[in-house]
Protein backbone atom coordinates (compact mmCIF):
# COMPACT_ATOMS: atom_id res chain seq x y z
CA UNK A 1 17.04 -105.97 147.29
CA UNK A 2 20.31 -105.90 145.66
CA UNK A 3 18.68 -104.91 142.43
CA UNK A 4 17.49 -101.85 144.29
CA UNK A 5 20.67 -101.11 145.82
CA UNK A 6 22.82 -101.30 142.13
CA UNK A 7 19.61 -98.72 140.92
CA UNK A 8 20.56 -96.57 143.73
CA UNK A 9 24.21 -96.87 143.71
CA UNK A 10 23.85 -95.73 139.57
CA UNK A 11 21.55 -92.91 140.59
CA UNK A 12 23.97 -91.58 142.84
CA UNK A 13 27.06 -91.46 140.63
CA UNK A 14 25.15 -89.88 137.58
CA UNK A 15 24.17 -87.32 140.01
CA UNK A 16 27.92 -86.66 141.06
CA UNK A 17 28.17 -86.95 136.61
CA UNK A 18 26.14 -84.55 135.52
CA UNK A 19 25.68 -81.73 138.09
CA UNK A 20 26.05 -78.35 137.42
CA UNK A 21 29.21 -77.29 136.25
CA UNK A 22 29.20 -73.25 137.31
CA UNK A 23 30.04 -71.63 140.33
CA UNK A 24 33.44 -71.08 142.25
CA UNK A 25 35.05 -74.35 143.45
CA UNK A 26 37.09 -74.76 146.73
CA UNK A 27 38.54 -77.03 149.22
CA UNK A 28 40.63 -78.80 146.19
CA UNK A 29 42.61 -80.30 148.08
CA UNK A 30 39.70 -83.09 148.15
CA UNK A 31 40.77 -83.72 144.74
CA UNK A 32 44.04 -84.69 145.57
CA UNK A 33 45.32 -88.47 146.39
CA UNK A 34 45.85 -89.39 150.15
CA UNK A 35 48.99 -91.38 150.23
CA UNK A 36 52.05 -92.22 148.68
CA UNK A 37 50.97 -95.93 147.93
CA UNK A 38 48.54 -94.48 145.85
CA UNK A 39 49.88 -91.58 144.08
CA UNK A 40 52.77 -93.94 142.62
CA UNK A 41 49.99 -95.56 140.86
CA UNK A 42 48.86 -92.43 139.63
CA UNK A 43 45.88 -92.78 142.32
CA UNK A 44 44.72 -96.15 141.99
CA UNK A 45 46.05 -99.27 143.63
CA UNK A 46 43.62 -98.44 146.80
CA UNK A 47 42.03 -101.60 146.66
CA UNK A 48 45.64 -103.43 146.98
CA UNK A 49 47.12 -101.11 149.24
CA UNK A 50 47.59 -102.17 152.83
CA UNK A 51 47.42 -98.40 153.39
CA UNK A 52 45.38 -96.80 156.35
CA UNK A 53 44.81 -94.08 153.47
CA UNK A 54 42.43 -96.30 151.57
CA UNK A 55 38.97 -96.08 153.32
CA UNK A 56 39.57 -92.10 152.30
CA UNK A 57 40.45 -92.64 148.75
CA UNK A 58 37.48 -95.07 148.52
CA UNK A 59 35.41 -95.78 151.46
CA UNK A 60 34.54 -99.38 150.32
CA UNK A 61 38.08 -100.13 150.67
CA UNK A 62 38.33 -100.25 154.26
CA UNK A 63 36.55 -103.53 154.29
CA UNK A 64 39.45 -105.25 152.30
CA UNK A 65 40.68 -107.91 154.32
CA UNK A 66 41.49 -107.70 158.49
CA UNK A 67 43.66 -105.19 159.09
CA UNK A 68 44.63 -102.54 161.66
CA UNK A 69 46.74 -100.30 160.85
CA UNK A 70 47.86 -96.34 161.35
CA UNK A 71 49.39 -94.48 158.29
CA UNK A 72 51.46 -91.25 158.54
CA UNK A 73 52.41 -89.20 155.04
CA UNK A 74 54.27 -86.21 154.02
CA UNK A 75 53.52 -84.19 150.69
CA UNK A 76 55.93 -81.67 149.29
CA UNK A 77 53.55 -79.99 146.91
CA UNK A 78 54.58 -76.86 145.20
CA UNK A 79 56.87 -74.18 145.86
CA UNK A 80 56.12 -74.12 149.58
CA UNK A 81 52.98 -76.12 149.91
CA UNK A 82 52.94 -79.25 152.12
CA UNK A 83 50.44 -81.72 152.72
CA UNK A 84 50.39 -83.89 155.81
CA UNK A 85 47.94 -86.81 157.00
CA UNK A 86 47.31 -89.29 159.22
CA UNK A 87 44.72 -92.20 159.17
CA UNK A 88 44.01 -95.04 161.18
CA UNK A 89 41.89 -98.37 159.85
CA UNK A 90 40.20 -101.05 161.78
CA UNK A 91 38.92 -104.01 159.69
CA UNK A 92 37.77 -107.12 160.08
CA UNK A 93 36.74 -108.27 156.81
CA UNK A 94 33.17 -108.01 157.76
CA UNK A 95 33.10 -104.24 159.08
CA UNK A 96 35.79 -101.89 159.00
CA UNK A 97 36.39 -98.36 161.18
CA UNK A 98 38.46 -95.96 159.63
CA UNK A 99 39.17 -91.99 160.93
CA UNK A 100 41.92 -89.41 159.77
CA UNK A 101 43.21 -86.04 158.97
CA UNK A 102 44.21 -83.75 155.72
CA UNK A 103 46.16 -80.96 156.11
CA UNK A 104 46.99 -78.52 153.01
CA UNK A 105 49.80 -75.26 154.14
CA UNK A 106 49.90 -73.15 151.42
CA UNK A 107 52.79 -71.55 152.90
CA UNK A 108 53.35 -68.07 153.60
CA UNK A 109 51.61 -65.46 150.62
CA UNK A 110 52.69 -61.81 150.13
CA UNK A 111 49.27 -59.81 150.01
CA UNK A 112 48.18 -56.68 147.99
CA UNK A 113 45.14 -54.42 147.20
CA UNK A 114 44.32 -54.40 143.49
CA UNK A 115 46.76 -51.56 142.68
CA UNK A 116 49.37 -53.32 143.82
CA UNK A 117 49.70 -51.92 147.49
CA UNK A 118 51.56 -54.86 149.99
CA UNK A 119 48.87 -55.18 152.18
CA UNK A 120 51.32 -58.30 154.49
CA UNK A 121 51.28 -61.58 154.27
CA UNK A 122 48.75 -64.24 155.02
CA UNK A 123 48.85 -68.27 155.43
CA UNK A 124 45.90 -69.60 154.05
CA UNK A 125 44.82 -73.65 155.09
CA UNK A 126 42.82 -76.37 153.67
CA UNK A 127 42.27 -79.22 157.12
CA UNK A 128 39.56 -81.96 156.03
CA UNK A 129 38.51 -84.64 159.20
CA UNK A 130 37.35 -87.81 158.35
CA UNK A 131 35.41 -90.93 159.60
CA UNK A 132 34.23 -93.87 157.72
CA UNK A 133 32.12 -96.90 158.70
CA UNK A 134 32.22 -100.10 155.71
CA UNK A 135 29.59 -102.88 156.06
CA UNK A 136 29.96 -106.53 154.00
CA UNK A 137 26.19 -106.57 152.81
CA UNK A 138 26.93 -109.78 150.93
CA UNK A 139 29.62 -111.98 150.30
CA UNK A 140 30.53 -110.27 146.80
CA UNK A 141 28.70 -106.76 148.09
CA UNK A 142 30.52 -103.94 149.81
CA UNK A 143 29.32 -100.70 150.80
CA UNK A 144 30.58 -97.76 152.83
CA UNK A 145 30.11 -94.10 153.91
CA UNK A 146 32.68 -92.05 154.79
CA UNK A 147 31.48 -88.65 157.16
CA UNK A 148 33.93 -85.64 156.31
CA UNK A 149 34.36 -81.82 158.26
CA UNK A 150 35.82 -79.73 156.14
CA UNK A 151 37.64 -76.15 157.05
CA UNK A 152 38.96 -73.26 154.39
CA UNK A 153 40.92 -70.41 155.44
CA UNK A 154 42.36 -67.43 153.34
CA UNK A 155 43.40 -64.53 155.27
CA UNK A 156 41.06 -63.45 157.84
CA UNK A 157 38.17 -65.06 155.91
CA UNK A 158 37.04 -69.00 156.58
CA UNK A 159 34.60 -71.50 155.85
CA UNK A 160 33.47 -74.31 157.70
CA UNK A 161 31.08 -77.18 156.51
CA UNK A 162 30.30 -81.12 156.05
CA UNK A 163 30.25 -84.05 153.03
CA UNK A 164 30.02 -87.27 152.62
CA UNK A 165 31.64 -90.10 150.45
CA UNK A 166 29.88 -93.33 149.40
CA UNK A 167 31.93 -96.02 147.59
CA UNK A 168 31.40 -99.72 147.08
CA UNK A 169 32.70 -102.44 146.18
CA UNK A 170 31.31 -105.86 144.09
CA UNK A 171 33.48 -109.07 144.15
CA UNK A 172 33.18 -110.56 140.55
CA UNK A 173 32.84 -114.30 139.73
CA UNK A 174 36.18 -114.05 138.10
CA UNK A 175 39.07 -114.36 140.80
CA UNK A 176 40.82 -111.41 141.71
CA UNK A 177 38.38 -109.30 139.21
CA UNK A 178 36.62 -106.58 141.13
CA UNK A 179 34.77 -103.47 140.35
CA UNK A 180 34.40 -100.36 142.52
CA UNK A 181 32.39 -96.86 142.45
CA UNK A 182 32.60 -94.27 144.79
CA UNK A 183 31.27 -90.32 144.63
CA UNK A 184 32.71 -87.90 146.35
CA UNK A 185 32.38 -84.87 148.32
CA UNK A 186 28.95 -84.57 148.66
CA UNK A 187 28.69 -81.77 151.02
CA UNK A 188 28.29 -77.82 151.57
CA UNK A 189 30.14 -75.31 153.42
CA UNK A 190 28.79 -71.05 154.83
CA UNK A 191 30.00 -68.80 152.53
CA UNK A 192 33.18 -67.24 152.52
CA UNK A 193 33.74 -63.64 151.06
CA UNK A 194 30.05 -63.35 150.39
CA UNK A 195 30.03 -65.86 148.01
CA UNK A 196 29.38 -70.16 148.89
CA UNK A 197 32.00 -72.54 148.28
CA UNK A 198 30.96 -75.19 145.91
CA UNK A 199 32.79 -78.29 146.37
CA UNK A 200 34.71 -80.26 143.88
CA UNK A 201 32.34 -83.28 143.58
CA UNK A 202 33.88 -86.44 141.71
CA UNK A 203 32.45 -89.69 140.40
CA UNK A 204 34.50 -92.51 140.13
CA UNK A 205 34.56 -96.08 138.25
CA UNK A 206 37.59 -98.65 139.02
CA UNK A 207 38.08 -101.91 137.51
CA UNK A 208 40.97 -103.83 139.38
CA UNK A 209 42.78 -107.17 139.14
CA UNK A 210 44.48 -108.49 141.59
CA UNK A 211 47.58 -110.72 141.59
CA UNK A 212 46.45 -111.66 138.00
CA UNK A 213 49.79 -113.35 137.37
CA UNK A 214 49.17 -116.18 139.56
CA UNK A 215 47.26 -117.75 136.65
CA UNK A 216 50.63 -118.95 135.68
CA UNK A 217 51.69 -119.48 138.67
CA UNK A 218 54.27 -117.18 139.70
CA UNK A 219 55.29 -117.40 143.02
CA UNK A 220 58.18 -114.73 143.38
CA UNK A 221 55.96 -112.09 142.02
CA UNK A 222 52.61 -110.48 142.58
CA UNK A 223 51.12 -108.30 139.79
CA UNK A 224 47.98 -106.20 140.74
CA UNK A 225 46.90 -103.37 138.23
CA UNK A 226 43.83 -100.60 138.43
CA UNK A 227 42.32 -99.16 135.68
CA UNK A 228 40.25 -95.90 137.37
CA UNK A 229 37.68 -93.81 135.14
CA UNK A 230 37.18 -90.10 136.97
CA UNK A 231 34.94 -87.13 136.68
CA UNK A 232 35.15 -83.76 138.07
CA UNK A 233 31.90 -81.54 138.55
CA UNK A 234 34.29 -78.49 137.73
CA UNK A 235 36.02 -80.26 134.74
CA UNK A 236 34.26 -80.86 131.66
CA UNK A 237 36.26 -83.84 130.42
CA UNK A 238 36.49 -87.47 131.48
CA UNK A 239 39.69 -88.63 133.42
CA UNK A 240 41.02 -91.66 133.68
CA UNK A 241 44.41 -93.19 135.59
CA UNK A 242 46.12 -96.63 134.83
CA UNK A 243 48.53 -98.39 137.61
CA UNK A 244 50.63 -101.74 138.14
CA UNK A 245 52.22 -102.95 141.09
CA UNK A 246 54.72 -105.97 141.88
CA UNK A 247 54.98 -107.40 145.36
CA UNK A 248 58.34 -109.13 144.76
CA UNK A 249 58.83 -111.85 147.93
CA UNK A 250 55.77 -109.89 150.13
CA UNK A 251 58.18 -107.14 151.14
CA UNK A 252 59.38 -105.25 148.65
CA UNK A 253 57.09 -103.39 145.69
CA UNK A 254 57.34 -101.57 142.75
CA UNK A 255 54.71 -99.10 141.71
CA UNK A 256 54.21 -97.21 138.25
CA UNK A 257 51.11 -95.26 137.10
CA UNK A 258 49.64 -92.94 134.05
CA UNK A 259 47.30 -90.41 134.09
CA UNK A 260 45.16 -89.73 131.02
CA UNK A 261 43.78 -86.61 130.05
CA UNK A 262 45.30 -84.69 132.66
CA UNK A 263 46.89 -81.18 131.81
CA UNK A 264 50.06 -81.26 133.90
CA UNK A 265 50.22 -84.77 134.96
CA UNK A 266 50.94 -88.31 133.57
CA UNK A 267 53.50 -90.52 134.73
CA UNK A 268 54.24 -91.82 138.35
CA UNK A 269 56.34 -93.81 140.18
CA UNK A 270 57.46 -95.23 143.68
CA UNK A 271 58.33 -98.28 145.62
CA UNK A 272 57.71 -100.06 148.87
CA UNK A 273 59.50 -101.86 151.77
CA UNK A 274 57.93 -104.35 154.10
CA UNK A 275 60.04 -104.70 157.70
CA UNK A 276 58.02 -106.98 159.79
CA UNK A 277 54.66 -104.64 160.97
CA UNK A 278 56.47 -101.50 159.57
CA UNK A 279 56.09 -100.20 155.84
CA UNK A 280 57.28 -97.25 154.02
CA UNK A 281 56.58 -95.70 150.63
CA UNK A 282 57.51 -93.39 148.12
CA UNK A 283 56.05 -91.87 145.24
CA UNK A 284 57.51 -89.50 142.54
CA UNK A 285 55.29 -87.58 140.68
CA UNK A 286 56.70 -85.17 138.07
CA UNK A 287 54.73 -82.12 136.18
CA UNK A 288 55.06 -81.21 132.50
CA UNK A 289 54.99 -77.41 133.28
CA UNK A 290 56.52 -75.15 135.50
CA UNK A 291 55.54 -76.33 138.21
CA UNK A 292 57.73 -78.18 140.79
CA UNK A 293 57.37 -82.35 140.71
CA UNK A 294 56.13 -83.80 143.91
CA UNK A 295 57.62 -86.12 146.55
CA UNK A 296 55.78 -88.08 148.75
CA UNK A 297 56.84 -90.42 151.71
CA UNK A 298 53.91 -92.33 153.72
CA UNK A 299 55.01 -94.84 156.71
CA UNK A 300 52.99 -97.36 158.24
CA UNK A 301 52.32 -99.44 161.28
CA UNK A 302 50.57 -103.02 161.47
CA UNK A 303 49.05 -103.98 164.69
């Protein structure tokens, strides 16, 4: 049986691999982190993170420990683009519950005919809902589903439609080795403008160590790193992000991350405080172009 699941779990990511590359691509804001704990790290860190976020950047990672916890974060994208979510995750280390928003404003656009005519302005919108249910199949074995409804809007045009995420999660003989897989955004949506809206499906591969450093037995710090192998359906090459992250005395942290093979992006930073049930984050992410660099603040609530 658990031969037949790995076959299928393999299938299913080289399917996400090696799709179809053509076509116009929306909804990219499902390509984007969800959470400030994370995007310090340059995306990974989600199976560390005590994060709410974390079933949604991998589904399998709801089922990390028992937790229950809500997450709130603000995104100041670019120019005047802001990203805001909320999550909340129930787990209790056997099954976990996990449900959220994403919100994408682009902010207000001036509009105009192909000659160049001001036609007003519009405020297009990017909202994805999401729900996902985790299940321990085995002791080292993992696996999750997360059930997404996704809604576009530019101008007076929208699309609505549905996708799914599958991750999971094996427990390695070696302590505090683990390796994860997820694909992403499985899904379709009607057409908008006459033409469908293919979504940006991604396959991903993580290799993660946690606390590795207590091997020599440090007991003021906690190191935990991520090493996360990506593919896009619309981007021919092979991605791949790198992060570290030191719990100094369980309530403070400090968060880097690198991003390789990315055109605009690379390095990453943040930190974290602990108070009691209450934590708050921050991640700095700066662009190599003209674009603006990103800010990110994400607080959350233990119950």
């Amino acid at each position: 049986m658990k031969k037949i699941f790995m076959i299928a779990i393999v299938m299913v990511l080289s399917a996400g691999l090696l799709a179809d590359t053509s076509g116009e691509y929306g909804l990219q804001v499902l390509k984007i982190i969800s959470g400030a704990d994370d995007a310090a790290m340059a995306g990974t860190g989600t199976f560390f993170s005590n994060s709410a976020f974390r079933f949604i950047n991998n589904p399998a990672a709801g089922t990390i420990n028992k937790i229950r916890v809500i997450t709130l974060n603000q995104n100041n994208w670019f120019i005047d683009t802001k990203i805001s979510s909320f999550s909340y995750l129930y787990s209790n280390g056997k099954f976990s519950f996990g449900t959220g928003y994403r919100h994408l404003d682009y902010g207000t656009i001036p509009g105009a005919t192909d000659d160049g005519t001001k036609i007003g302005d519009f405020h297009p919108m990017d909202l994805i809902v999401s729900t996902g249910f985790g299940y321990r199949l085995t002791p080292t074995n993992y696996f999750a589903i997360n059930l997404n409804g996704l809604y576009e809007k530019i101008d007076i045009e929208s699309a609505i439609g549905g996708s799914i995420d599958m991750g999971y999660r094996y427990l390695t003989p070696v302590r505090g080795f683990e390796i994860a897989a997820a694909v992403k955004n499985l899904g379709k949506t009607n057409k908008m403008l006459n033409e469908e809206l293919k979504l940006p499906i991604t396959g991903e591969l993580s290799f993660v160590f946690k606390e590795f450093n207590k091997y020599f037995d440090s007991e003021t710090i906690a190191l935990s790193s991520e090493l996360k192998i990506l593919k896009f359906i619309d981007d021919d090459e092979v991605k791949a992000a790198l992060g570290l992250k030191a719990l100094i005395h369980n309530n403070f942290t400090l968060k880097c991350g690198y991003k390789i093979n990315y055109d605009t992006e690379s390095f990453s930073t943040g930190f974290g405080i602990n108070i009691k049930k209450i934590g708050i984050d921050y991640a700095f992410v700066p662009f190599n172009s003209e674009l603006d660099n990103v800010h990110m603040i994400q607080v959350s609530y233990k119950f």
